[in-house]
N, C-alpha and C. Protein backbone atom coordinates (compact mmCIF):
# COMPACT_ATOMS: atom_id res chain seq x y z
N UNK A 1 124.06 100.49 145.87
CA UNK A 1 124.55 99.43 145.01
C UNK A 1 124.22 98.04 145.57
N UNK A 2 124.68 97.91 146.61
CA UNK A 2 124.05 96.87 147.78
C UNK A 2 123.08 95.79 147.41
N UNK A 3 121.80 97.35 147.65
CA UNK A 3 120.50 96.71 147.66
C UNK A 3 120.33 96.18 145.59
N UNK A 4 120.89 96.51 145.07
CA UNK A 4 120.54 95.89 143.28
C UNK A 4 120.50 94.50 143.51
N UNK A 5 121.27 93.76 144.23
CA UNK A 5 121.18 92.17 143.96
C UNK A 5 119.95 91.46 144.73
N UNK A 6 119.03 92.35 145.60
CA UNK A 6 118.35 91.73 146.14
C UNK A 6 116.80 92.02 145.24
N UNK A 7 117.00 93.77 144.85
CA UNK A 7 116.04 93.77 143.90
C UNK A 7 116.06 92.71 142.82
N UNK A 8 116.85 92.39 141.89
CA UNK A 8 116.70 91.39 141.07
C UNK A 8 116.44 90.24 141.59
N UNK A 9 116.75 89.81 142.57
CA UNK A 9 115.99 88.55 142.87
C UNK A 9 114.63 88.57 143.08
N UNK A 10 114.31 89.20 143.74
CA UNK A 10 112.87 90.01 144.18
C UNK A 10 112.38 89.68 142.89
N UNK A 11 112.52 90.84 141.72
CA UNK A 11 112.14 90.95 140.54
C UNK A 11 112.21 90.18 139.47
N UNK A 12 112.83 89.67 139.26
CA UNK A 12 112.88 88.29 138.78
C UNK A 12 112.93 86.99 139.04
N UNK A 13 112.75 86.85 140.51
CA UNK A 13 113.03 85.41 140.89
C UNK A 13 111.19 85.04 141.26
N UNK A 14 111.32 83.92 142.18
CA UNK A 14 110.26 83.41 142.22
C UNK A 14 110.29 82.69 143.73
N UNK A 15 109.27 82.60 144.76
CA UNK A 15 109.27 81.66 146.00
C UNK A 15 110.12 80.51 145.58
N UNK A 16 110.75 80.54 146.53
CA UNK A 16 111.28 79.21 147.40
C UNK A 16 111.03 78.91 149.10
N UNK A 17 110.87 77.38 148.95
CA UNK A 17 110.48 77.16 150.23
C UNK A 17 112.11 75.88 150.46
N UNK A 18 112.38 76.38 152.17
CA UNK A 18 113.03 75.66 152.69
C UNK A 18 112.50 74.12 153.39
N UNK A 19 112.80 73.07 152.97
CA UNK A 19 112.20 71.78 154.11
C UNK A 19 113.39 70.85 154.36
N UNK A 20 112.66 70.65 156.12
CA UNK A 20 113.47 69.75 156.49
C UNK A 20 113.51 68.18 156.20
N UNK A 21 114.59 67.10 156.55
CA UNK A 21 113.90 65.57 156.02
C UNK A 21 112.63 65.24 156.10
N UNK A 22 111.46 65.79 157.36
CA UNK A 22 110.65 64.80 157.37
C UNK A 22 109.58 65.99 156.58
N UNK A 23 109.99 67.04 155.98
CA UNK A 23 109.18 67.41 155.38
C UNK A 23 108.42 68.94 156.14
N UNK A 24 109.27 69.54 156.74
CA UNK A 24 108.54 70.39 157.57
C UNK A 24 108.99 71.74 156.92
N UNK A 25 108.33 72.73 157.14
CA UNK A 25 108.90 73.41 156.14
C UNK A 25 109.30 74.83 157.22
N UNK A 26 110.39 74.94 157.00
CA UNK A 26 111.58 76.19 157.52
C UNK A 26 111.61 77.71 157.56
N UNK A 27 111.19 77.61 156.22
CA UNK A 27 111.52 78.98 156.00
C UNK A 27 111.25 79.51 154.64
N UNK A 28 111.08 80.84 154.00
CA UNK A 28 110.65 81.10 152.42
C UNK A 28 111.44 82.04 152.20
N UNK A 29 111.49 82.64 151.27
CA UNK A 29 112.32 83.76 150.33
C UNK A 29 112.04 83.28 148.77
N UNK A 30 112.48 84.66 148.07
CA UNK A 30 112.88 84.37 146.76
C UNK A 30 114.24 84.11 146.56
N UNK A 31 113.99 83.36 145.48
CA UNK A 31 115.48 82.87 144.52
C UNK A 31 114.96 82.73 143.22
N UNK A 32 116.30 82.79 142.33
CA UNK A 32 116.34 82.50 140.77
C UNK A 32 117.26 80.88 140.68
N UNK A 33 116.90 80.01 139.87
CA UNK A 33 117.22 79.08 139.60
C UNK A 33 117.41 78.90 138.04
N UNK A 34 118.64 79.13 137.73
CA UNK A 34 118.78 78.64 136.47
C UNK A 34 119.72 77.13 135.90
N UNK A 35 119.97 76.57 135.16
CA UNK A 35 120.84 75.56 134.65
C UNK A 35 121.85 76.22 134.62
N UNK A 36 122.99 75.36 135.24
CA UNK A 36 124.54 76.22 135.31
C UNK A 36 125.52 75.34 133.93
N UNK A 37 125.78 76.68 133.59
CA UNK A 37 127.07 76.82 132.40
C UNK A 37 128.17 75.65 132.56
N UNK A 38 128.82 74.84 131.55
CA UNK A 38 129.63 74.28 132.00
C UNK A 38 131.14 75.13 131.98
N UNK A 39 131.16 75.89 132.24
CA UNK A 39 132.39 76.89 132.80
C UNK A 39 131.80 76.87 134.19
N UNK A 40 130.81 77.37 134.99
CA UNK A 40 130.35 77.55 136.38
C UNK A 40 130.82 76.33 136.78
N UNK A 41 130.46 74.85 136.03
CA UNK A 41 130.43 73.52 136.81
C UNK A 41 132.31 73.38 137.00
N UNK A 42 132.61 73.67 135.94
CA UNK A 42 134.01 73.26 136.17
C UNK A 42 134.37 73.90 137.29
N UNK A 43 133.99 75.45 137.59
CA UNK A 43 134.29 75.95 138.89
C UNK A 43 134.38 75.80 139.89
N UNK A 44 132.84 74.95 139.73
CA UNK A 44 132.57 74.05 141.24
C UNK A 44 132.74 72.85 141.60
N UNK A 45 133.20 72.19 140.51
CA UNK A 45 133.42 70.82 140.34
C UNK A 45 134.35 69.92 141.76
N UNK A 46 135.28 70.67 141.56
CA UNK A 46 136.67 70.26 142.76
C UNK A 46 135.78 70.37 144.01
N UNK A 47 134.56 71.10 144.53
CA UNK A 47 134.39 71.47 145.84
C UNK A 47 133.02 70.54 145.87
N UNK A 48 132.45 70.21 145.16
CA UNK A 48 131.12 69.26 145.09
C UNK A 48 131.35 67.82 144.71
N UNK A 49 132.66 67.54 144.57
CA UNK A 49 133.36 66.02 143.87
C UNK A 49 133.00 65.31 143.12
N UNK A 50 132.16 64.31 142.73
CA UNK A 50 131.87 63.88 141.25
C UNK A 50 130.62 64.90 141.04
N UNK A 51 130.44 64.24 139.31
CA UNK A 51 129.79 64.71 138.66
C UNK A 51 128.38 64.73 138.41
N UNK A 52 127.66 65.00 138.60
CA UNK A 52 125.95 64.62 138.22
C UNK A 52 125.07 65.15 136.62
N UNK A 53 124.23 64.14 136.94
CA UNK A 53 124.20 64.64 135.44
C UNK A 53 123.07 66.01 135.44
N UNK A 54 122.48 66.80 135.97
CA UNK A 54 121.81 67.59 136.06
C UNK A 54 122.41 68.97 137.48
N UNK A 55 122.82 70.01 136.72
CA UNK A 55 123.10 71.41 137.85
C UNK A 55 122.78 72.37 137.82
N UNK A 56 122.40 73.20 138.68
CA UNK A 56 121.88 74.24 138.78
C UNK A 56 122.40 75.24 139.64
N UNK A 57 122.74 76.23 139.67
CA UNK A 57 123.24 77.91 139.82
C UNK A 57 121.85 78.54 140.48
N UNK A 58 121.92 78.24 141.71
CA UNK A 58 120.84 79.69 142.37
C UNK A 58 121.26 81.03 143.37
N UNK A 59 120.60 81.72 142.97
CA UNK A 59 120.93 82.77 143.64
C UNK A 59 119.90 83.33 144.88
N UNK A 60 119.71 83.15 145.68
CA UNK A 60 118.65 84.06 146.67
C UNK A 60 118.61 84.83 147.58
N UNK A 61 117.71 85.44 148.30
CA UNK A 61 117.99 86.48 149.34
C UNK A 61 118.73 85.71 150.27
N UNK A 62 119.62 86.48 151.19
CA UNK A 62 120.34 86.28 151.97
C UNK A 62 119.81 85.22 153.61
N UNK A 63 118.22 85.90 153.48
CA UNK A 63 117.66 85.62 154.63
C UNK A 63 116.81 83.88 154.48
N UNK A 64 117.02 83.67 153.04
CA UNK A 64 116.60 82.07 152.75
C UNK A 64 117.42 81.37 153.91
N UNK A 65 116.41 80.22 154.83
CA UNK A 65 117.80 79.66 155.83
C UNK A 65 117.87 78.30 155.31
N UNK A 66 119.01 78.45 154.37
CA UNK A 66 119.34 77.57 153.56
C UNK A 66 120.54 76.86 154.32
N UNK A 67 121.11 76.87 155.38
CA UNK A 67 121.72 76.83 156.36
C UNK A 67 121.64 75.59 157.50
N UNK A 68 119.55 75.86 157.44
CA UNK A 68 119.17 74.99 158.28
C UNK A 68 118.35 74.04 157.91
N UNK A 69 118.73 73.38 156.54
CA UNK A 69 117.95 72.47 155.92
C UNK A 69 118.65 71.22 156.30
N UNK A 70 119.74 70.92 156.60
CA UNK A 70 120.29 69.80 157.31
C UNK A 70 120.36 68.55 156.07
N UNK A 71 120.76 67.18 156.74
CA UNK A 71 120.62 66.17 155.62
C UNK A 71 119.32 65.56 155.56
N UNK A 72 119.43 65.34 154.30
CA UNK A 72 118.27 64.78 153.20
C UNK A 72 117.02 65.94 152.98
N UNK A 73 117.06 67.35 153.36
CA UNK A 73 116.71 68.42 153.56
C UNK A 73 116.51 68.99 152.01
N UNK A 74 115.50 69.67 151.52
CA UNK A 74 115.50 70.22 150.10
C UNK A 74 114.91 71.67 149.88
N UNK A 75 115.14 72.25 148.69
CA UNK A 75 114.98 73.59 148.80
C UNK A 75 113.20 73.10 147.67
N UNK A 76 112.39 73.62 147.70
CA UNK A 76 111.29 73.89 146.54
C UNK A 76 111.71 74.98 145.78
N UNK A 77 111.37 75.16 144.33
CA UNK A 77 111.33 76.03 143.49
C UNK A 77 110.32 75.70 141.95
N UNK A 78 110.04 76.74 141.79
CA UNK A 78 109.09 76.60 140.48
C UNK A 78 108.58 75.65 140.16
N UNK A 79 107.94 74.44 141.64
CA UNK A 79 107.54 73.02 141.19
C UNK A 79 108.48 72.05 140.93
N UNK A 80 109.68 72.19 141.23
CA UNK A 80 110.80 71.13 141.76
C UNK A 80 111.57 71.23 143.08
N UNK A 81 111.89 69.95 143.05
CA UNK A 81 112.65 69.88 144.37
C UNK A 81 114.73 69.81 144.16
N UNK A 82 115.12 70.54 144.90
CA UNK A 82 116.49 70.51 144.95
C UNK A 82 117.05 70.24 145.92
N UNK A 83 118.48 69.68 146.03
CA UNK A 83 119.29 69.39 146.95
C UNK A 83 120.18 70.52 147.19
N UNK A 84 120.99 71.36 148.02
CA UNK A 84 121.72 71.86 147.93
C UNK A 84 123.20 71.37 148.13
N UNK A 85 123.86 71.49 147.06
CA UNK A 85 125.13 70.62 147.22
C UNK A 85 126.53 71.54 147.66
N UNK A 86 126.02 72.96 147.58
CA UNK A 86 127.32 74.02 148.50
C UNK A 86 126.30 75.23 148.49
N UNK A 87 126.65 75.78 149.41
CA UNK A 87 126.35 77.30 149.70
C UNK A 87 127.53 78.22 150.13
N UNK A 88 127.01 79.57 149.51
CA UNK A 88 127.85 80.66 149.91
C UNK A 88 127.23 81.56 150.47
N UNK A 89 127.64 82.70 150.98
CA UNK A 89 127.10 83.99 151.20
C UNK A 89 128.01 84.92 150.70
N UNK A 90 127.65 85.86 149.88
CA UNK A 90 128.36 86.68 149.03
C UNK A 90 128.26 87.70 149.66
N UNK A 91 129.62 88.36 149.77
CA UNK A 91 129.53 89.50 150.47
C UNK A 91 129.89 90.72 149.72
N UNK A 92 129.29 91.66 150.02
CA UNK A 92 129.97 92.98 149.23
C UNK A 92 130.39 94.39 150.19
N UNK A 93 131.88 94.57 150.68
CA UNK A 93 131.95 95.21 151.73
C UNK A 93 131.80 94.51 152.86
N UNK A 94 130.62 95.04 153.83
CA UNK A 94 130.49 94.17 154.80
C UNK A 94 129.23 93.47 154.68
N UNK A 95 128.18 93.72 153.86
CA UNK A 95 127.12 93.24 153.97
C UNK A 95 126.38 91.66 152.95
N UNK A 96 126.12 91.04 153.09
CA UNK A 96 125.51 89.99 152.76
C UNK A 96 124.36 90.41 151.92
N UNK A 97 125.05 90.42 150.30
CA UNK A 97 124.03 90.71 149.67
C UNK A 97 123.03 89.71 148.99
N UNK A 98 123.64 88.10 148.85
CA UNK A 98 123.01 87.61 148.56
C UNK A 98 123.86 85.94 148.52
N UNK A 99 122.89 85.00 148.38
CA UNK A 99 123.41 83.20 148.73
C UNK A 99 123.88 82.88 147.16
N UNK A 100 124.63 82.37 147.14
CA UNK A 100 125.38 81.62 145.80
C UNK A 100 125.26 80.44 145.64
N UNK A 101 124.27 79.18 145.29
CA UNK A 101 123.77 78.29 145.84
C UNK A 101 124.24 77.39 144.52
N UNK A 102 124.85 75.30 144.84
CA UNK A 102 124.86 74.60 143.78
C UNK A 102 123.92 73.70 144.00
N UNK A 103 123.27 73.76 143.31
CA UNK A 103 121.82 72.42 143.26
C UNK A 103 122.02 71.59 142.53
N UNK A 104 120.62 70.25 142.64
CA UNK A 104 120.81 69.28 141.96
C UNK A 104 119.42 68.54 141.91
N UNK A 105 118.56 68.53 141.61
CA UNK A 105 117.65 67.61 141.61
C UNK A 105 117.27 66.49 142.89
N UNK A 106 116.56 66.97 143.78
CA UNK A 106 116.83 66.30 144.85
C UNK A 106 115.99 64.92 144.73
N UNK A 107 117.29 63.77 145.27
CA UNK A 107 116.85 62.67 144.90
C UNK A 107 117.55 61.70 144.06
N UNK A 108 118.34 62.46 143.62
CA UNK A 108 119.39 62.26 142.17
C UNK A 108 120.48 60.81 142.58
N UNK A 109 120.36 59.91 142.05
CA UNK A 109 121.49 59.08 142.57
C UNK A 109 122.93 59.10 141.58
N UNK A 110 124.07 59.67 142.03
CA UNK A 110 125.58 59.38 141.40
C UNK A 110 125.48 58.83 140.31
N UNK A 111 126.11 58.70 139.23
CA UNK A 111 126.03 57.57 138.33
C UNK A 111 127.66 56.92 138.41
């Protein structure tokens, strides 16, 4: 059961690349990036504090080191750049099946 969340990323997702500020690049995996629901945002809203006008819901392998992107640090995907504005690691049992990620358009200034 485990391994299903990593196949779908696999299988439906697409490269991502990890970089640091000056541009160096970290680390790769797949992830899925979609536009997040405004039920998801309200979810996350309280833990990411104001509002932006553009969000995104990703999901990726566990082993993305999304961790060590640090500040001003961005994730690549499908020809955009993102910020990561929270991360999780989702666990099921004991194992780390996969990252629960809130993005944003990296670059984005508050309004």
């Amino acid at each position: 059961m485990t391994e299903t969340f990593g196949w779908v990323i696999r299988t439906y997702g697409q490269k991502a690349v990890c970089h640091r500020e000056d541009g160096s690049e970290i680390g790769r995996g797949m992830a899925i990036v979609r536009p997040m629901t405004e039920l998801t945002w309200q979810m996350t809203a309280g833990a990411l504090g104001s509002s932006w006008t553009d969000r995104y819901l990703g999901l990726a392998e566990p082993e993305l080191p999304v961790d060590q992107i640090g500040l001003g640090g961005w994730l690549s995907w499908g020809g955009e750049n993102y910020e990561i504005m929270s991360a999780q690691s989702i666990r099921v049992g004991d194992k780390i099946t996969h990252l629960w990620l809130a993005l944003r358009p990296a670059g984005e200034i508050a309004p």
